[in-house]
Every structure is written in structure tokens, then in C-alpha cells.
Protein backbone atom coordinates (compact mmCIF):
# COMPACT_ATOMS: atom_id res chain seq x y z
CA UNK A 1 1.87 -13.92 -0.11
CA UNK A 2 4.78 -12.52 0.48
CA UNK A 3 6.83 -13.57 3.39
CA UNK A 4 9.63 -11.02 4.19
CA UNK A 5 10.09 -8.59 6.77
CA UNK A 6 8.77 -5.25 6.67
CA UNK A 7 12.47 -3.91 6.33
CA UNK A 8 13.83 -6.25 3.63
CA UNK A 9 11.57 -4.71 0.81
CA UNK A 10 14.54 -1.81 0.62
CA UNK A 11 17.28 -4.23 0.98
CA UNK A 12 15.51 -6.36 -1.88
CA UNK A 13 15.21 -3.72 -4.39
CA UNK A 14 18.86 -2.42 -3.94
CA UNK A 15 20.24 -5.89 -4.17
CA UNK A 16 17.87 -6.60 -7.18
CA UNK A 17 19.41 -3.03 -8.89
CA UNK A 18 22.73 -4.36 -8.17
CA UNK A 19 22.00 -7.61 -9.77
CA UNK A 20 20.50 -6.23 -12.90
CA UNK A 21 23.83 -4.19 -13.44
CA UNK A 22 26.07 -7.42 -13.27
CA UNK A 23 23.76 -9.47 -15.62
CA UNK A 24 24.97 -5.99 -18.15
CA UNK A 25 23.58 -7.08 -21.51
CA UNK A 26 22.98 -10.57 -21.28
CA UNK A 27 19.29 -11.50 -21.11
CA UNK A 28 17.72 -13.40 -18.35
CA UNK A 29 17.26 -16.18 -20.68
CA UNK A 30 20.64 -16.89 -21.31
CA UNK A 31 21.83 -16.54 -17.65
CA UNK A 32 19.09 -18.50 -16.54
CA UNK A 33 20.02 -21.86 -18.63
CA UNK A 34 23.44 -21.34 -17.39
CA UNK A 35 22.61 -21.58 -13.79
CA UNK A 36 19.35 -23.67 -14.84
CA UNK A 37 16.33 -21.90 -13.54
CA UNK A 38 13.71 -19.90 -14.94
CA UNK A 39 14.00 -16.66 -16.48
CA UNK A 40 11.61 -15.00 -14.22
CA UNK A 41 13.29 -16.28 -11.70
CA UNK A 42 16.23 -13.70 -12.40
CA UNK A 43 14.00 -11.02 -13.72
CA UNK A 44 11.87 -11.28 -10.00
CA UNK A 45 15.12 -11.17 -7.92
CA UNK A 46 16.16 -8.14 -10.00
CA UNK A 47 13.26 -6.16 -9.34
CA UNK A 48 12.70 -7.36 -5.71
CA UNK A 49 9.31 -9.01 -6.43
CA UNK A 50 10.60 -11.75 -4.88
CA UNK A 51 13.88 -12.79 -2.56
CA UNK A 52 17.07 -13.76 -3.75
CA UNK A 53 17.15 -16.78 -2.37
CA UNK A 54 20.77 -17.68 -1.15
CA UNK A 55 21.24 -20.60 -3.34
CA UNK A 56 19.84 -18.45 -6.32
CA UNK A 57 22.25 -15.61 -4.94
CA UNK A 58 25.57 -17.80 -5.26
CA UNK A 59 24.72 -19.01 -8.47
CA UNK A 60 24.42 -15.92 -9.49
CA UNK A 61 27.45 -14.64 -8.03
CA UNK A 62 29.63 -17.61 -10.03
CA UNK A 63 28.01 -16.78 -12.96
CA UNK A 64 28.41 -12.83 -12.84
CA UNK A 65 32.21 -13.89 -11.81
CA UNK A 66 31.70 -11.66 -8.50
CA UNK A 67 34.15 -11.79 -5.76
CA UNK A 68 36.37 -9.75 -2.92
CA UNK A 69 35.02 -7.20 -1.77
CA UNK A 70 32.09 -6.47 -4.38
CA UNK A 71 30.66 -9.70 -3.40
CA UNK A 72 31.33 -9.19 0.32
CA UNK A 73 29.08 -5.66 0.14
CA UNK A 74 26.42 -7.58 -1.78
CA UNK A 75 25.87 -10.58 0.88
CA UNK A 76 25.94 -8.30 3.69
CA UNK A 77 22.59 -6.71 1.41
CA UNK A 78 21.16 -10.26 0.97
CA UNK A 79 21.36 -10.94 4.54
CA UNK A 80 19.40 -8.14 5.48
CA UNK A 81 16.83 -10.21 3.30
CA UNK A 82 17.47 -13.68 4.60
CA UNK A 83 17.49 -12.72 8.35
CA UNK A 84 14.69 -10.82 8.20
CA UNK A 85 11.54 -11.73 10.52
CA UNK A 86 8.07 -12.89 8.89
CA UNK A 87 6.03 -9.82 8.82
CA UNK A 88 2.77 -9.33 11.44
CA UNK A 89 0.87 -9.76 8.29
CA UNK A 90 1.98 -13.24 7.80
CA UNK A 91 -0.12 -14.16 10.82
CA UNK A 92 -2.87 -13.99 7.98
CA UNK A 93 -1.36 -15.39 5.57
CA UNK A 94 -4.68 -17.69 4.88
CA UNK A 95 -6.73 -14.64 4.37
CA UNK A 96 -4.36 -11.98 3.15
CA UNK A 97 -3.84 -12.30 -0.78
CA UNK A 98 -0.61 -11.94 -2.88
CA UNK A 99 -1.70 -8.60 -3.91
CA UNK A 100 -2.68 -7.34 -0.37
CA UNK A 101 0.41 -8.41 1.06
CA UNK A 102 2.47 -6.35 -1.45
CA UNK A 103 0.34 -3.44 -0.57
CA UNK A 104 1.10 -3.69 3.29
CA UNK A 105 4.67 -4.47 2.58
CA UNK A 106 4.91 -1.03 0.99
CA UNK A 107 3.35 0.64 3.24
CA UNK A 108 5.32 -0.18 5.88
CA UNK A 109 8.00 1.69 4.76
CA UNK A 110 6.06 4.52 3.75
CA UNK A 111 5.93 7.92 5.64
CA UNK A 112 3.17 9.43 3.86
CA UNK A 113 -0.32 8.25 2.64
CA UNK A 114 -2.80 10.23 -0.24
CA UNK A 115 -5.96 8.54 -0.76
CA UNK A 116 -8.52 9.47 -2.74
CA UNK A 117 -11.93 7.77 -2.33
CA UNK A 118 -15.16 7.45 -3.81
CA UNK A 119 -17.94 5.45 -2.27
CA UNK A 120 -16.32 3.95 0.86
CA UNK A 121 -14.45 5.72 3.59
CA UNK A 122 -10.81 4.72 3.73
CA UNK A 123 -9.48 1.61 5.47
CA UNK A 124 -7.34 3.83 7.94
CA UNK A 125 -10.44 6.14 8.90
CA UNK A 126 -12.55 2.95 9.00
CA UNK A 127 -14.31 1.65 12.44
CA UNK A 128 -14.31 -2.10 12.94
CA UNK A 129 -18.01 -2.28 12.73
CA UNK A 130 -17.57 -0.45 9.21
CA UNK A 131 -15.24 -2.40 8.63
CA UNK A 132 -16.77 -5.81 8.78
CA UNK A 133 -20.01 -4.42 6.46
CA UNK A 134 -17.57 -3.93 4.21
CA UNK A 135 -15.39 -7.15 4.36
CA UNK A 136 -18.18 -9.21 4.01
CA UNK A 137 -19.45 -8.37 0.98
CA UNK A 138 -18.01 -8.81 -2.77
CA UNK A 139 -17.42 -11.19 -5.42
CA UNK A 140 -14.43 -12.35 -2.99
CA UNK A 141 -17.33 -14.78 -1.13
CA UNK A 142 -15.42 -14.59 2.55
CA UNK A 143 -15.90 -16.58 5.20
CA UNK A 144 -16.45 -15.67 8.37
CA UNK A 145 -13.20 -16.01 9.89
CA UNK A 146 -11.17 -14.69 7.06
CA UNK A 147 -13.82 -11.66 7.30
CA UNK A 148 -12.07 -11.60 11.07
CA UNK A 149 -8.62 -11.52 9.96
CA UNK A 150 -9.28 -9.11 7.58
CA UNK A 151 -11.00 -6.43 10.08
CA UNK A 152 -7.79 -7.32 12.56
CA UNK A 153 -5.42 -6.46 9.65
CA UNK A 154 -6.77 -3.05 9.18
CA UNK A 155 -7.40 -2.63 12.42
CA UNK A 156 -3.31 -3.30 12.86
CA UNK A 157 -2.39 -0.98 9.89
CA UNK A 158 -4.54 2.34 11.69
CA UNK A 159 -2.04 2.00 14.67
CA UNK A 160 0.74 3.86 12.31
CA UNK A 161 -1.52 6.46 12.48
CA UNK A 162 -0.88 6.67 16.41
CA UNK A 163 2.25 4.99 16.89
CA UNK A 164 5.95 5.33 15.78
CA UNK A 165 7.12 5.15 13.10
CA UNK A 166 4.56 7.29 12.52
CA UNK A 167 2.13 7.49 9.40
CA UNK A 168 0.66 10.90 7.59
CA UNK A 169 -2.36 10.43 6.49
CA UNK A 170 -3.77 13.13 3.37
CA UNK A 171 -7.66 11.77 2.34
CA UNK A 172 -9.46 13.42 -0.02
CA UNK A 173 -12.92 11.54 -0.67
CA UNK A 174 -15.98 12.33 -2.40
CA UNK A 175 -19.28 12.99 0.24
CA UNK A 176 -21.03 10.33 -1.61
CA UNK A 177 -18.69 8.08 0.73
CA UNK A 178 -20.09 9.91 3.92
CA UNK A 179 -23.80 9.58 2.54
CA UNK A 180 -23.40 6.22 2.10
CA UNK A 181 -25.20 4.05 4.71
CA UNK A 182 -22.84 1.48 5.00
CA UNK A 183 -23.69 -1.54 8.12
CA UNK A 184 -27.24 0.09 9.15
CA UNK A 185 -28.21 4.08 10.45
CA UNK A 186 -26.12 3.13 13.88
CA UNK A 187 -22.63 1.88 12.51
CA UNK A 188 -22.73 4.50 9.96
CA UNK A 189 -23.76 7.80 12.43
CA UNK A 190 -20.62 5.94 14.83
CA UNK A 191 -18.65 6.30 11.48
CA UNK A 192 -18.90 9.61 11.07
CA UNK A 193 -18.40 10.69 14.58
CA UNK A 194 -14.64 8.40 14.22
CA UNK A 195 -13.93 10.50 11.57
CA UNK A 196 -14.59 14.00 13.29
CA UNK A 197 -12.12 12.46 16.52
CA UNK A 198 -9.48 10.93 14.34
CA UNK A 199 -9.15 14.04 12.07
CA UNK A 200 -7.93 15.74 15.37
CA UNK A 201 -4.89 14.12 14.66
CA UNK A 202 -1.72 16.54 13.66
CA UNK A 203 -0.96 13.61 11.03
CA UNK A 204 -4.37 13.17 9.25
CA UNK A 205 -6.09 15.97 7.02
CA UNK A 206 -9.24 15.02 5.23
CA UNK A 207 -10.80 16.81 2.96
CA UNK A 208 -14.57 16.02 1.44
CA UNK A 209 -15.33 16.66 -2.35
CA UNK A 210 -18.85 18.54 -2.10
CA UNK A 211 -21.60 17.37 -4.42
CA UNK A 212 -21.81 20.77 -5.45
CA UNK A 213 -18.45 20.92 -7.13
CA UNK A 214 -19.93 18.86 -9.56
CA UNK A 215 -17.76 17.48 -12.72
CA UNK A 216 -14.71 19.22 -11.45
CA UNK A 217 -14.32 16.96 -8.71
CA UNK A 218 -15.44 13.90 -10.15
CA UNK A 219 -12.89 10.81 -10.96
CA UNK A 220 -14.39 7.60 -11.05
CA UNK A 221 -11.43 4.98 -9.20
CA UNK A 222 -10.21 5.41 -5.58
CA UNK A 223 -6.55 5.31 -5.87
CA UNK A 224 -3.58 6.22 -3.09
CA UNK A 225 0.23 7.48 -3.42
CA UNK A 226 2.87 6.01 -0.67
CA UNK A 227 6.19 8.57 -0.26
CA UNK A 228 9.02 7.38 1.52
CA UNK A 229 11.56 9.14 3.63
CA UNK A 230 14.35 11.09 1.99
CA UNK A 231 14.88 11.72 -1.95
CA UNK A 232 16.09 8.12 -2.43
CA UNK A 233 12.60 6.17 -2.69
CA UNK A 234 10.09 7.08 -4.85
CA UNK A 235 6.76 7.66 -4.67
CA UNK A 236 4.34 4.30 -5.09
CA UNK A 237 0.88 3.98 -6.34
CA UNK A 238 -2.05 1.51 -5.90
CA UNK A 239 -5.21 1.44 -7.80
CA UNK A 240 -8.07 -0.26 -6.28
CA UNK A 241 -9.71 -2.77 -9.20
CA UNK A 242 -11.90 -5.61 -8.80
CA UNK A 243 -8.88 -8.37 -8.84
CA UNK A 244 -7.42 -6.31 -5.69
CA UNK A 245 -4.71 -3.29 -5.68
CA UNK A 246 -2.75 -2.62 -8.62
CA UNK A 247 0.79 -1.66 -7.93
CA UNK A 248 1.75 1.31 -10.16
CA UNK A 249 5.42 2.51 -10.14
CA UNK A 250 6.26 4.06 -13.46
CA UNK A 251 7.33 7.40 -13.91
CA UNK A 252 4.58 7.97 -16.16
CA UNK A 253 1.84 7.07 -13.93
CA UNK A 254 3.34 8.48 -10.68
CA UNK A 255 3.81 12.20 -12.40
CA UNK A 256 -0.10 11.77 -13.73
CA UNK A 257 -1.72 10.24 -9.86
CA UNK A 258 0.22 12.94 -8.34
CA UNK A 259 -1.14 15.86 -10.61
CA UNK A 260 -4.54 14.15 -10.70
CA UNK A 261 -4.29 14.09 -6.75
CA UNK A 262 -3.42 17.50 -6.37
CA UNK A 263 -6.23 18.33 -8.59
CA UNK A 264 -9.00 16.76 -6.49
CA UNK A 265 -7.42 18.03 -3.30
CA UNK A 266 -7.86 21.52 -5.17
CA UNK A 267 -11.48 20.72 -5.49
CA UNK A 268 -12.38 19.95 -2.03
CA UNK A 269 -13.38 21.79 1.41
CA UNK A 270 -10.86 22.69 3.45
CA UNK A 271 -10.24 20.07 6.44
CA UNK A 272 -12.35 22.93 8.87
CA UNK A 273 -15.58 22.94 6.31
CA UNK A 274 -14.86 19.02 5.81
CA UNK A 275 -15.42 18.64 9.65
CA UNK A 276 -18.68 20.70 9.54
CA UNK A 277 -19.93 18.76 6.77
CA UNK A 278 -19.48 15.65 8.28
CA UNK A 279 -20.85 17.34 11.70
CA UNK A 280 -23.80 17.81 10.50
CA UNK A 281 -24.15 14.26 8.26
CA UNK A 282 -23.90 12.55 11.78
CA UNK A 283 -26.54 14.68 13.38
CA UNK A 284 -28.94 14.26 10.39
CA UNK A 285 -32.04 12.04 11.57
């Protein structure tokens, strides 16, 4: 999993930019048997999937022939990534996966949530006892401690929600996910009436896909969009799958998630009908 600080995923992509500029038109190969180490072991420091270690990071800098003050401005980068603290994540690192982690680590940075869901209420709107039902079932085969960590993780990312820096939170699910008895008539009806409190919130705005809008608002994969402060960062998107989140960051499928979420949104009550909805789901014998 990945072990860096919730602040050195900037740092990391900047410095990885900055690398991929000085390597100019040589390929990875070559400039990996000249400092002998794998080629992917370039390729993942230049696109921040994975730190620069410092020993990687002067090789590089002999090889690119950096120095002065070009090379001063790019350690004081790489520190940022070498000094930074083990995130709160790490403290699960035996039940967090590789793909998870990369997942938190974005959105830790990230100012702004979209989610779009289809059978299963989002993991920020979740309650634990939801959550566990959850957890502990899939091909994943949990046990039941990792099934603990798991609930305490999401339980740690809903704080954002409440806390600085502060999170925005933009749902848009289908009701299926609301009819859904998920953990027994008690845990779900307790669901429900988490959802009508925490949509209070000035930061969260849900909004439920009817049954009645019928194909319209129909799409088959829950997916969610991470924005960043400022014009600098671009959007990120994960896909939910069966081997975990997919991480998608191309132009190409950020333009389409972001029309296709707009779309939905379109589709769906407004947050004050969403609330009755769900009102009267919880009160329903």
C-alpha cells in the first residue's frame, strides 16, 4: 500500500512532471540501464505512482546532468516526499489494499466529492452497523478483524465531512440503494434516519434517482469524481469494479464521468423531495 503522507501525493506528481521533462526524449529503457534499475522504476517516479526514492533521485540527477540551482528547487520538492509522515491509513496497512490506499490518498487532497451509486448507500453516508453488513460480505473472504479495520477506516474518512479541511459531499444514488435491506429491518430503518440528519449538513446534497424516472436515470456502475482546490489539479475519477477502485485520470474519461454525472444529477429529486422520499422509506413498516 502506499506509504506516504497525505500531502506528498502533490509534491510527488510535480517532482515526477519535472523528471519526465529532464529524461526529454530518451526512453526509460535507456536511462534505466544507465543508472541500472528497472524501467518502471523511472516511468513510476515520473508519474508519482510511487516515491522517488533519494538514492533513485541522485542517480537520476547525475544522469540528467542537473545541478545549481535547478537541482536545489527539485530536492527541496523531494523532501517534501521523504519527510513526509506515514498516513492514518497506514495504521491498516494489513487490511487496506494497494488500490484502496490510492483511493484515500486522493482523497485527502480533494475538496469536493460526486458519487453516484446504485445498490449500496455511499461509504461517507454509511452507519457503522451498515457498514459492517457490508464489509463482510464479497468474494474478498474478510476476516473478522480486517472487517474491523475496514469499518474504522470509513468511519475515519466521514470526519472530513465535519471537520477541517473540510469535505463537499454531492451523492446522487438510485432508490434501489434506499430499498435495499441491507444488515436486517433495524440497521437499515437506523440507515435511513443517518441519512435524513447528515443531509442537514451545508456540505452534503443528496439527491435520489426515483424508480419512476425509469431508463433515463439508469447507469449500471457506481462511480465518483474528486476536484481539488484551485485550477491547478484536475479532477480524478474512481470506478468501483470487482478487483477494487479503478483510478481514471484521462482527459477522455474525466470530460465523459463529468457529463454522465451531470446527467444523472439532472434526473434526480431535488435534495427537499430526496429527504421526503427517504422520510417516508424509514417510516414504512
Amino acid at each position: 500500500m502506499a506509504t506516504t503522507g497525505p500531502g506528498s501525493l502533490k509534491a510527488r506528481k510535480e517532482l515526477g512532471s519535472r523528471l519526465r521533462a529532464l529524461r526529454g526524449r530518451r526512453t526509460a529503457k535507456a536511462v534505466a540501464e544507465q543508472i541500472n534499475v528497472s524501467p518502471s522504476t523511472v516511468t513510476r517516479a515520473e508519474t508519482g505512482d510511487r516515491n522517488c526514492t533519494e538514492a533513485l533521485f541522485k542517480k537520476l540527477m547525475t544522469a540528467y546532468d542537473v545541478r545549481g540551482q535547478e537541482r536545489a528547487e527539485l530536492e527541496e520538492l523531494a523532501e517534501q516526499i521523504w519527510e513526509s509522515e506515514a498516513p492514518w491509513w497506514h495504521a491498516y496497512g494489513d487490511s487496506v489494499s494497494a488500490n484502496y490506499a490510492t483511493h484515500l490518498e486522493y482523497e485527502a487532497d480533494a475538496v469536493l466529492r460526486r458519487e453516484y451509486g446504485t445498490l449500496l448507500v455511499p461509504a461517507h453516508l454509511q452507519t457503522a452497523e451498515y457498514s459492517r453488513a457490508v464489509t463482510s460480505v464479497g468474494f474478498a473472504a474478510l476476516g473478522p478483524d480486517q472487517v474491523d479495520d475496514l469499518v474504522r477506516v470509513r468511519a475515519h474518512r466521514q470526519r472530513r465531512l465535519y471537520d477541517d479541511p473540510l469535505l463537499s459531499l454531492e451523492v446522487v444514488l438510485s432508490e434501489a440503494a434506499l430499498a435495499v435491506e441491507v444488515g436486517g429491518p433495524e440497521v437499515h430503518r437506523a440507515q435511513l434516519r443517518h441519512m435524513l440528519e447528515i443531509t442537514q449538513l451545508p456540505n452534503v446534497d443528496v439527491r435520489v434517482i426515483a424508480y419512476t424516472a425509469g431508463e433515463n436515470g439508469t447507469q449500471p456502475s457506481p462511480f465518483n469524481l474528486l476536484s481539488y482546490a484551485g485550477d491547478e489539479e484536475p479532477d480524478v475519477a474512481f470506478a468501483a469494479s470487482v478487483a477494487g477502485s479503478l483510478l481514471l485520470d484521462t482527459p477522455k474519461h474525466l470530460v465523459r464521468l463529468n457529463r454522465l454525472f451531470r446527467n444523472l444529477r439532472e434526473q434526480a429529486l431535488s435534495p427537499e423531495a430526496s429527504r421526503e422520499l427517504i422520510t417516508a422509506l424509514s417510516e414504512k413498516d
